[in-house]
Protein backbone atom coordinates (compact mmCIF):
# COMPACT_ATOMS: atom_id res chain seq x y z
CA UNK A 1 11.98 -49.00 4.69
CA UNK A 2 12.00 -45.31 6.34
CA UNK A 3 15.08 -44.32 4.68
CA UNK A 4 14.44 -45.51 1.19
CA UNK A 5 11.16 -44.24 0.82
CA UNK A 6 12.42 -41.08 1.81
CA UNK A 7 15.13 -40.85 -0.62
CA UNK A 8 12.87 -42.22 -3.60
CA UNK A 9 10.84 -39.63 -2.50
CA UNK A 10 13.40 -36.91 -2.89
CA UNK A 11 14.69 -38.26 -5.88
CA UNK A 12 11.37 -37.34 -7.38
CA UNK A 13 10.16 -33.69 -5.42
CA UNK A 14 13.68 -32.13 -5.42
CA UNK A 15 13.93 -28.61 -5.50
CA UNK A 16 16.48 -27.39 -7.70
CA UNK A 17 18.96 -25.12 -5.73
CA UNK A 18 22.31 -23.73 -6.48
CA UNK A 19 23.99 -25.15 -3.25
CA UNK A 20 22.52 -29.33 -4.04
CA UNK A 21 24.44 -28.63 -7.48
CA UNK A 22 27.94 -28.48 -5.61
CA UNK A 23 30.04 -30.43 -2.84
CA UNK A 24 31.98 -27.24 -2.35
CA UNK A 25 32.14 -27.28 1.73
CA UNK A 26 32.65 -23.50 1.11
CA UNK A 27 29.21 -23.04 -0.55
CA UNK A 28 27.74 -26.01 1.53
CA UNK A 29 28.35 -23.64 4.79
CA UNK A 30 27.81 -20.57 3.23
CA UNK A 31 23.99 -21.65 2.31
CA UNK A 32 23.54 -23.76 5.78
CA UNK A 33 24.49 -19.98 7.60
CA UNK A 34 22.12 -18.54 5.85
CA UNK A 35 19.22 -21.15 5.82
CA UNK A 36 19.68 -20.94 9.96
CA UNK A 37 16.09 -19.40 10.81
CA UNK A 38 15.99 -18.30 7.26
CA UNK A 39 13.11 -19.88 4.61
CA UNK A 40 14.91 -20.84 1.59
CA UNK A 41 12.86 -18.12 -0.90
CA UNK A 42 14.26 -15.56 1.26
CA UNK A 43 17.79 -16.70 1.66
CA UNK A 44 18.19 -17.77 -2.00
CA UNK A 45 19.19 -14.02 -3.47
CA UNK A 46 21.35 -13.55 -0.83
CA UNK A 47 23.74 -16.78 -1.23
CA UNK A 48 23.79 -16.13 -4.48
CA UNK A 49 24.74 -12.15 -4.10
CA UNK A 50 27.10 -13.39 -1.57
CA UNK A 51 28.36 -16.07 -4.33
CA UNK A 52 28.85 -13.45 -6.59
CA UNK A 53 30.93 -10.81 -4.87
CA UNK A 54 32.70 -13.30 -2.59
CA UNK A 55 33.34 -16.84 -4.46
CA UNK A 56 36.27 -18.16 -2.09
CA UNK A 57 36.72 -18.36 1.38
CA UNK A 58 39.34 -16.52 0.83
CA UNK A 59 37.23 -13.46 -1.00
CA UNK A 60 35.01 -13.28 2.15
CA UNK A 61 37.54 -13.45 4.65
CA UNK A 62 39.28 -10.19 2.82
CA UNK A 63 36.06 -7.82 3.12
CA UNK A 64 35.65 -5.71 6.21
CA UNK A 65 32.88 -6.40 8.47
CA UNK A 66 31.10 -3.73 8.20
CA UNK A 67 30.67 -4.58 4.01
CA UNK A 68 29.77 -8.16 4.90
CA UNK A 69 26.92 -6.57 7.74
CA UNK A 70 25.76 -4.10 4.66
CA UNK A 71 25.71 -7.34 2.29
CA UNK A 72 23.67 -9.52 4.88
CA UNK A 73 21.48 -6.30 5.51
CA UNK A 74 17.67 -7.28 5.74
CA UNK A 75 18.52 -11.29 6.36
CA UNK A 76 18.15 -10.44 10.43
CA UNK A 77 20.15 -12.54 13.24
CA UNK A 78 22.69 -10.17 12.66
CA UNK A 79 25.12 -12.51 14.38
CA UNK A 80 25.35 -15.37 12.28
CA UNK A 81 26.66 -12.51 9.55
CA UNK A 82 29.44 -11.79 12.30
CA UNK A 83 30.36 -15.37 12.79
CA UNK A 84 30.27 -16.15 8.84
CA UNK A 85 33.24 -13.79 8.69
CA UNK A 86 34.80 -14.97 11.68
CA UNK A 87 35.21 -18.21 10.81
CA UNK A 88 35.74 -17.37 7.09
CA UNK A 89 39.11 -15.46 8.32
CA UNK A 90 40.26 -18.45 10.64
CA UNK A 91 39.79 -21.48 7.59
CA UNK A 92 41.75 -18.98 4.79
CA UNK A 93 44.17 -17.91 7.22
CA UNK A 94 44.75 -20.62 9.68
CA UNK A 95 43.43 -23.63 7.36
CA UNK A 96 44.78 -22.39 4.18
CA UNK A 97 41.09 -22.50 3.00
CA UNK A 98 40.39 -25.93 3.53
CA UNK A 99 37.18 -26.44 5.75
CA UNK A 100 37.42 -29.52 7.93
CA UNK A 101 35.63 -32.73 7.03
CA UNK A 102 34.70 -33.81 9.68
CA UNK A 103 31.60 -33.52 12.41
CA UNK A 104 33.84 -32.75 15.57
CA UNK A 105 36.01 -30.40 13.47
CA UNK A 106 33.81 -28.75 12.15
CA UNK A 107 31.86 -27.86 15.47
CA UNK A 108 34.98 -26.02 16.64
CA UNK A 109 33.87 -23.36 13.89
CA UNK A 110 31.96 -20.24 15.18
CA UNK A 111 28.57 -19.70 14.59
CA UNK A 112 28.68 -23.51 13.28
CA UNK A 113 26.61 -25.75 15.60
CA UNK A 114 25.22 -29.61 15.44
CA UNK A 115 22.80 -29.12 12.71
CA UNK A 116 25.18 -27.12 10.46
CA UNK A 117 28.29 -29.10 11.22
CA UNK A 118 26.30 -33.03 10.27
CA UNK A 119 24.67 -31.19 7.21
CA UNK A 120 28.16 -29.84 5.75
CA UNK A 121 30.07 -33.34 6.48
CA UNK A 122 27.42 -35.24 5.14
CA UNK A 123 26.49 -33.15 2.15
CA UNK A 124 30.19 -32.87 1.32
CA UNK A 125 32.33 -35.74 2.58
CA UNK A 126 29.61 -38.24 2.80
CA UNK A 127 29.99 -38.61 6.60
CA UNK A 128 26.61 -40.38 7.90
CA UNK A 129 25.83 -37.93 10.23
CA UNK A 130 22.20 -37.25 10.90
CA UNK A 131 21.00 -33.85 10.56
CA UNK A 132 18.66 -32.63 12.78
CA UNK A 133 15.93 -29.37 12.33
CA UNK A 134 12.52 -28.35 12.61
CA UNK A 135 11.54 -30.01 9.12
CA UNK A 136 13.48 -33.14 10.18
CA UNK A 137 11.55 -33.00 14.23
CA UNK A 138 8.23 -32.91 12.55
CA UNK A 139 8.63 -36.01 9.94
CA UNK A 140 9.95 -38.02 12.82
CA UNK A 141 7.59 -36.71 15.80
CA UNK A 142 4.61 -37.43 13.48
CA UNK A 143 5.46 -40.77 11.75
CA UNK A 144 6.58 -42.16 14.96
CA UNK A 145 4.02 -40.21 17.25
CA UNK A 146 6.69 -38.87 19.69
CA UNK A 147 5.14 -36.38 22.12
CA UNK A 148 8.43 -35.78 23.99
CA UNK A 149 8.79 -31.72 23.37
CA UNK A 150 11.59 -30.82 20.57
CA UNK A 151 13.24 -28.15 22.49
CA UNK A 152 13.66 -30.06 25.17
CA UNK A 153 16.99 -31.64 26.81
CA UNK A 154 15.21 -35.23 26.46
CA UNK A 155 13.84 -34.47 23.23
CA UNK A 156 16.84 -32.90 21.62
CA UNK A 157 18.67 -35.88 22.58
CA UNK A 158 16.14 -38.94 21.91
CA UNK A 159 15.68 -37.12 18.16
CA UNK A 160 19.50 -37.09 17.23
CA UNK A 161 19.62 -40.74 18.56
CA UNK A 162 16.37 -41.55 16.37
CA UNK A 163 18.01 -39.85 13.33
CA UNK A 164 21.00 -41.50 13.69
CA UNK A 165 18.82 -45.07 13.87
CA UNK A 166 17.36 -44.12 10.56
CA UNK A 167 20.07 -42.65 8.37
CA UNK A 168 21.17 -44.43 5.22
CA UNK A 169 24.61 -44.70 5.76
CA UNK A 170 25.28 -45.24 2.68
CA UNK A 171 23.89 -42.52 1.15
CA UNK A 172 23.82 -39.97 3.99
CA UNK A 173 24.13 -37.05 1.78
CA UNK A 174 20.97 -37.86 -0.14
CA UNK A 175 18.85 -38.95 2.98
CA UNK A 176 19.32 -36.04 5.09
CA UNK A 177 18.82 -33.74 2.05
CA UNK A 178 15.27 -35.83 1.44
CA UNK A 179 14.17 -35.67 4.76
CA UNK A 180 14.72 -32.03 5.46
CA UNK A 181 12.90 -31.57 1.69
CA UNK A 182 9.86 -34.28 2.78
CA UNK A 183 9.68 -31.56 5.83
CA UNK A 184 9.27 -28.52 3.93
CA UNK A 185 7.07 -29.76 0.96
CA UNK A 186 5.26 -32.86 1.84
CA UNK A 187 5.22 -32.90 5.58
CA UNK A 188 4.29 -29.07 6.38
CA UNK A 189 3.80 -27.57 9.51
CA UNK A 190 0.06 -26.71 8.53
CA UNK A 191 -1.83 -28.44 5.95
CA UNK A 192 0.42 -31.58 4.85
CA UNK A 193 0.05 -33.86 1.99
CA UNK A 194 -1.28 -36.94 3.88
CA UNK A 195 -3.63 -37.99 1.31
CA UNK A 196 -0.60 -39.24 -1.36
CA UNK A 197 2.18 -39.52 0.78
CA UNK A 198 4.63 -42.43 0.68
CA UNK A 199 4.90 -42.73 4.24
CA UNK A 200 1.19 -42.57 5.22
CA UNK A 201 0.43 -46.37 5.55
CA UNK A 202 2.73 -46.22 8.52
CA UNK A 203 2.57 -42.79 10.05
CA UNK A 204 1.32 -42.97 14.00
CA UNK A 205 -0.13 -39.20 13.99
CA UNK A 206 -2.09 -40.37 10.53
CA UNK A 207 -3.58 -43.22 12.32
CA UNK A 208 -4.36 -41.43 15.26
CA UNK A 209 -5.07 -37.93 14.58
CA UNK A 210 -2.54 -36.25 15.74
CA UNK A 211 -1.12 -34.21 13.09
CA UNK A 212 -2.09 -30.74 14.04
CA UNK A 213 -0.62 -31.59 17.60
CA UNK A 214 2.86 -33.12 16.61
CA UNK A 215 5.44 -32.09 16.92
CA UNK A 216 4.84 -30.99 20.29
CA UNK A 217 7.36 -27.74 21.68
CA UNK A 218 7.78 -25.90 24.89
CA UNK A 219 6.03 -22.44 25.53
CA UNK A 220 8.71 -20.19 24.20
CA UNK A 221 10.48 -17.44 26.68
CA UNK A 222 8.08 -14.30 27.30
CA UNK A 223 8.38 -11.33 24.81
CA UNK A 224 9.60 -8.50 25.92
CA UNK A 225 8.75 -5.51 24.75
CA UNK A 226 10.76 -1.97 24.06
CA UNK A 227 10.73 1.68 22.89
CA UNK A 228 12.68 3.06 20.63
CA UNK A 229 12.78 7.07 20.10
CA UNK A 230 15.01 7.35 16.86
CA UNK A 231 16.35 10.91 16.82
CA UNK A 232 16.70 12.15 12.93
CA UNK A 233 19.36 15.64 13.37
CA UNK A 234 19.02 17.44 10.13
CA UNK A 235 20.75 20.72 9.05
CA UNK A 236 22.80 21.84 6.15
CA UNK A 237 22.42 18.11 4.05
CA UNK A 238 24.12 16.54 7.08
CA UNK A 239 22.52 14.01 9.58
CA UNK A 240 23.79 11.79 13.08
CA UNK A 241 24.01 8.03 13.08
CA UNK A 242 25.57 6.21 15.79
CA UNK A 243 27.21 2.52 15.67
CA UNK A 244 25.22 0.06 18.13
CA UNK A 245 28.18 -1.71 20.61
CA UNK A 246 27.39 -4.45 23.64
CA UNK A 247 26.38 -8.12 23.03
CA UNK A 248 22.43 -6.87 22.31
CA UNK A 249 20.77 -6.75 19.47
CA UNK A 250 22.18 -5.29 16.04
CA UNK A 251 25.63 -5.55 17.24
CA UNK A 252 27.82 -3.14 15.11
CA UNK A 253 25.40 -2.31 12.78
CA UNK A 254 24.61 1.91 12.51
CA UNK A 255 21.44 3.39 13.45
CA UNK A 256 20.18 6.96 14.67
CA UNK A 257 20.60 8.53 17.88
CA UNK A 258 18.28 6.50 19.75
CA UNK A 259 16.79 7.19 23.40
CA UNK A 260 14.71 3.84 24.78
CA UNK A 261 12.30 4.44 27.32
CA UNK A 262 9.42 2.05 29.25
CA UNK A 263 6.53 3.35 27.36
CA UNK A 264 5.57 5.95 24.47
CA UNK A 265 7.01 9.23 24.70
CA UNK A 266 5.06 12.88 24.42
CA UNK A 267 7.21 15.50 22.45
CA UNK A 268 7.20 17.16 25.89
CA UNK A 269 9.18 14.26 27.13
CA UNK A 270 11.35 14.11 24.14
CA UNK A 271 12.20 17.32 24.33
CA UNK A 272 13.26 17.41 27.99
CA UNK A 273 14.67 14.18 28.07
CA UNK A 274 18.48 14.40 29.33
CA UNK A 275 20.16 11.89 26.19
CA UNK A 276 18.02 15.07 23.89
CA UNK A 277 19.17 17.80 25.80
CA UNK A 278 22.82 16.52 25.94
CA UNK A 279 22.68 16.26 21.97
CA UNK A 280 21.26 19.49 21.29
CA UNK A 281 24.11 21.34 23.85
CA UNK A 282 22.00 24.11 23.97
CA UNK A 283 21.17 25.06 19.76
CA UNK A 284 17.89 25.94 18.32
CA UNK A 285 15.61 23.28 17.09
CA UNK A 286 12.43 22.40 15.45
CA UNK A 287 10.82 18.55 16.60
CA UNK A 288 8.02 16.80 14.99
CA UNK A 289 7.15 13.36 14.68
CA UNK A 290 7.65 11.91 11.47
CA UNK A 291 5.12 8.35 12.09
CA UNK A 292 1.83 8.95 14.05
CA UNK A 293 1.71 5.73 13.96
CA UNK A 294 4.20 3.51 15.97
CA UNK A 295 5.62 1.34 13.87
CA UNK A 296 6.29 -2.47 15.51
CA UNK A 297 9.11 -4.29 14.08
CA UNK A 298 9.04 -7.98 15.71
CA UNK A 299 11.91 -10.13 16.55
CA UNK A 300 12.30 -13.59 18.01
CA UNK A 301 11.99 -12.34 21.47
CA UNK A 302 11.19 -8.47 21.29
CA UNK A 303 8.52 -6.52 19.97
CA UNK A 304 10.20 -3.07 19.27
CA UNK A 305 8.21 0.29 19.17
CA UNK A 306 9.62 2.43 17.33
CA UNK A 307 9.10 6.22 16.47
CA UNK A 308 11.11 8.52 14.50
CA UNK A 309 11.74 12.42 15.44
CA UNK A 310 12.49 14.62 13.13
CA UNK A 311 15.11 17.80 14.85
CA UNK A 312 15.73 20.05 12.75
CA UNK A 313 18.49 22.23 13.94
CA UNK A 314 19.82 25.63 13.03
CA UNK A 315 23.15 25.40 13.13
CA UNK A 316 25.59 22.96 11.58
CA UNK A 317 25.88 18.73 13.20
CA UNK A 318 29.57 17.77 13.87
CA UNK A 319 30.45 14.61 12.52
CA UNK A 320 27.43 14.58 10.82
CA UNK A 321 27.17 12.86 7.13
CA UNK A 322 25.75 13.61 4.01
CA UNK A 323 21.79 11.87 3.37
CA UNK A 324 23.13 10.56 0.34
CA UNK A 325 26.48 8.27 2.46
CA UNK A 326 23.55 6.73 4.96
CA UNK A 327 22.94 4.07 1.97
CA UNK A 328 26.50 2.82 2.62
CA UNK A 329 26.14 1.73 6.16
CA UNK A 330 25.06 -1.67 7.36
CA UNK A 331 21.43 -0.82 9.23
CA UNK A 332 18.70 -3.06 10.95
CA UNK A 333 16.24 -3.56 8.55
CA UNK A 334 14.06 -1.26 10.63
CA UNK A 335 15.94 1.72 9.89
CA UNK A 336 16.81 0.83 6.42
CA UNK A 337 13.49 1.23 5.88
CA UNK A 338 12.88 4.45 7.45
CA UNK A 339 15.90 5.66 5.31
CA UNK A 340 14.45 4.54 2.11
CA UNK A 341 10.96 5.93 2.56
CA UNK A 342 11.87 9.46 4.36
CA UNK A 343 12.74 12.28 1.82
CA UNK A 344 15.72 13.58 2.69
């Protein structure tokens, strides 16, 4: 049987992890957030830096965004840090600090969707609700040899319904953690373990060679590409960053002065640009670039070209801050970088 093969399987390949030691629903979410287009070696030292400074609901609901943005700094998808805290506030202050147990309360959450909401009520209140993600669409595409796209409506639906089929209701918690595990280890995207796999004497893509073509997916949307001119103000110890506002990308996190354009930018066109020229109201100034280069910082949907200017400026910045206080603000990754690497 599917289901008990699976979990035997599990039983066996487990990874150990802090969040399959605990039923907490409050670590449970907390590690599902962060797992959301996250590998697991890269969200590991942040649940468990998150773990340490914030160990209740409660704890994380009390921090200001802006320390919870600096904490999640470098994890990307900026807005599943926003929601985390969101919907941290509402359970300690509106649920007394209970999460929900079940599926349909637990989708009224922000920032907690289908996959998120079956994981935490089965992993925690042994609800047999089938969890669905990529690991999960690839072990069922390919055993089964389902060509019907995974991102689309049809698929997305027929999957959920095939999960559902397959689950081990009485041991939901255990077969949706195996299968998601059989997904990552045993059933990879490139290269999979076919030759001592438990599930190979019935697997349809096996049989008929279709494993490098399951699970099939739709063309994604078309990246779109920008450029970023980061202006770098420098005089008397004391530099400009700006917060980012709007629904785009980096949403309240802090960055430099920042003029976007359609293309690279000369230091003739820097220079008379009118965002430059309104900053510099007339003062004396000195521009290089800093990165000859242009460095290319990819997200799910953008490619981002960045370069950084260096203006330095004769007299003093208003509301500028010191070099040594840009460490404390939450930052894209990008500029984090930029920040660590640039002698001040």
């Amino acid at each position: 049987m599917f289901s008990s093969k699976i979990i035997g399987w599990y039983k066996e390949n487990m990874r150990v992890l802090p969040w399959r030691k605990t039923r907490d629903p409050y670590r449970i979410w907390l590690s599902e957030i962060m797992l959301q287009q996250t590998r697991v070696e890269q969200g590991l030292p942040y649940y468990q830096k998150f773990i340490k400074h914030y160990p209740t609901v409660s704890q994380l609901a009390d921090a200001s965004e802006e320390e919870v943005l600096k904490m999640w700094q470098g994890l990307g998808y900026y807005s599943r840090a926003r929601n985390l805290h969101a919907t941290a506030k509402y359970v300690a202050r509106d649920l007394n600090g209970k999460f929900p147990d079940t599926y349909k309360e637990l989708r009224k959450l922000k920032g907690v969707g289908d996959y998120t909401a079956s994981a935490i009520a089965s992993f925690c209140f042994d609800r047999p609700e089938p969890v669905v993600d990529g690991n999960v669409y690839r072990v069922l595409s390919r055993y089964f040899g389902v060509e019907t796209p995974i991102n689309s409506t049809t698929g997305i639906k027929y999957f959920k319904s095939l999960a559902a089929e397959l689950i081990d209701r009485s041991r939901p918690a255990e077969y949706n953690q195996g299968v998601m595990e059989f997904g990552a280890l045993q059933c990879k995207p490139q290269s999979p373990s076919c030759g001592d796999c438990p599930l190979n004497d019935g697997c349809v893509a096996l049989e008929k060679d279709l494993i490098s073509s399951l699970p099939v997916k739709l063309k994604k949307t078309k990246v779109k590409d920008r450029f970023f001119n980061y202006l770098i103000f420098q005089s008397g110890g004391e530099t400009l960053i700006q917060q980012r506002k709007g629904k785009g990308i980096w949403q309240n996190l802090y960055e430099f002065p920042l003029i976007e354009s359609d293309g690279e930018l000369s230091i003739e066109e820097i220079e008379n640009h009118p965002l430059f020229k309104e900053r510099l109201q007339g003062r004396d100034f000195e521009l290089s670039l800093y990165n000859r280069e242009t460095i290319t910082h990819k997200l799910s949907h953008q490619h981002i070209y960045t370069k950084f200017w260096i203006v330095h400026l004769q007299s003093s910045i208003e509301n500028g801050i010191s070099y040594h206080e840009l460490e404390e603000y939450p930052m894209p990754v990008l500029i984090a970088n930029f920040v660590k690497e640039y002698s001040f």
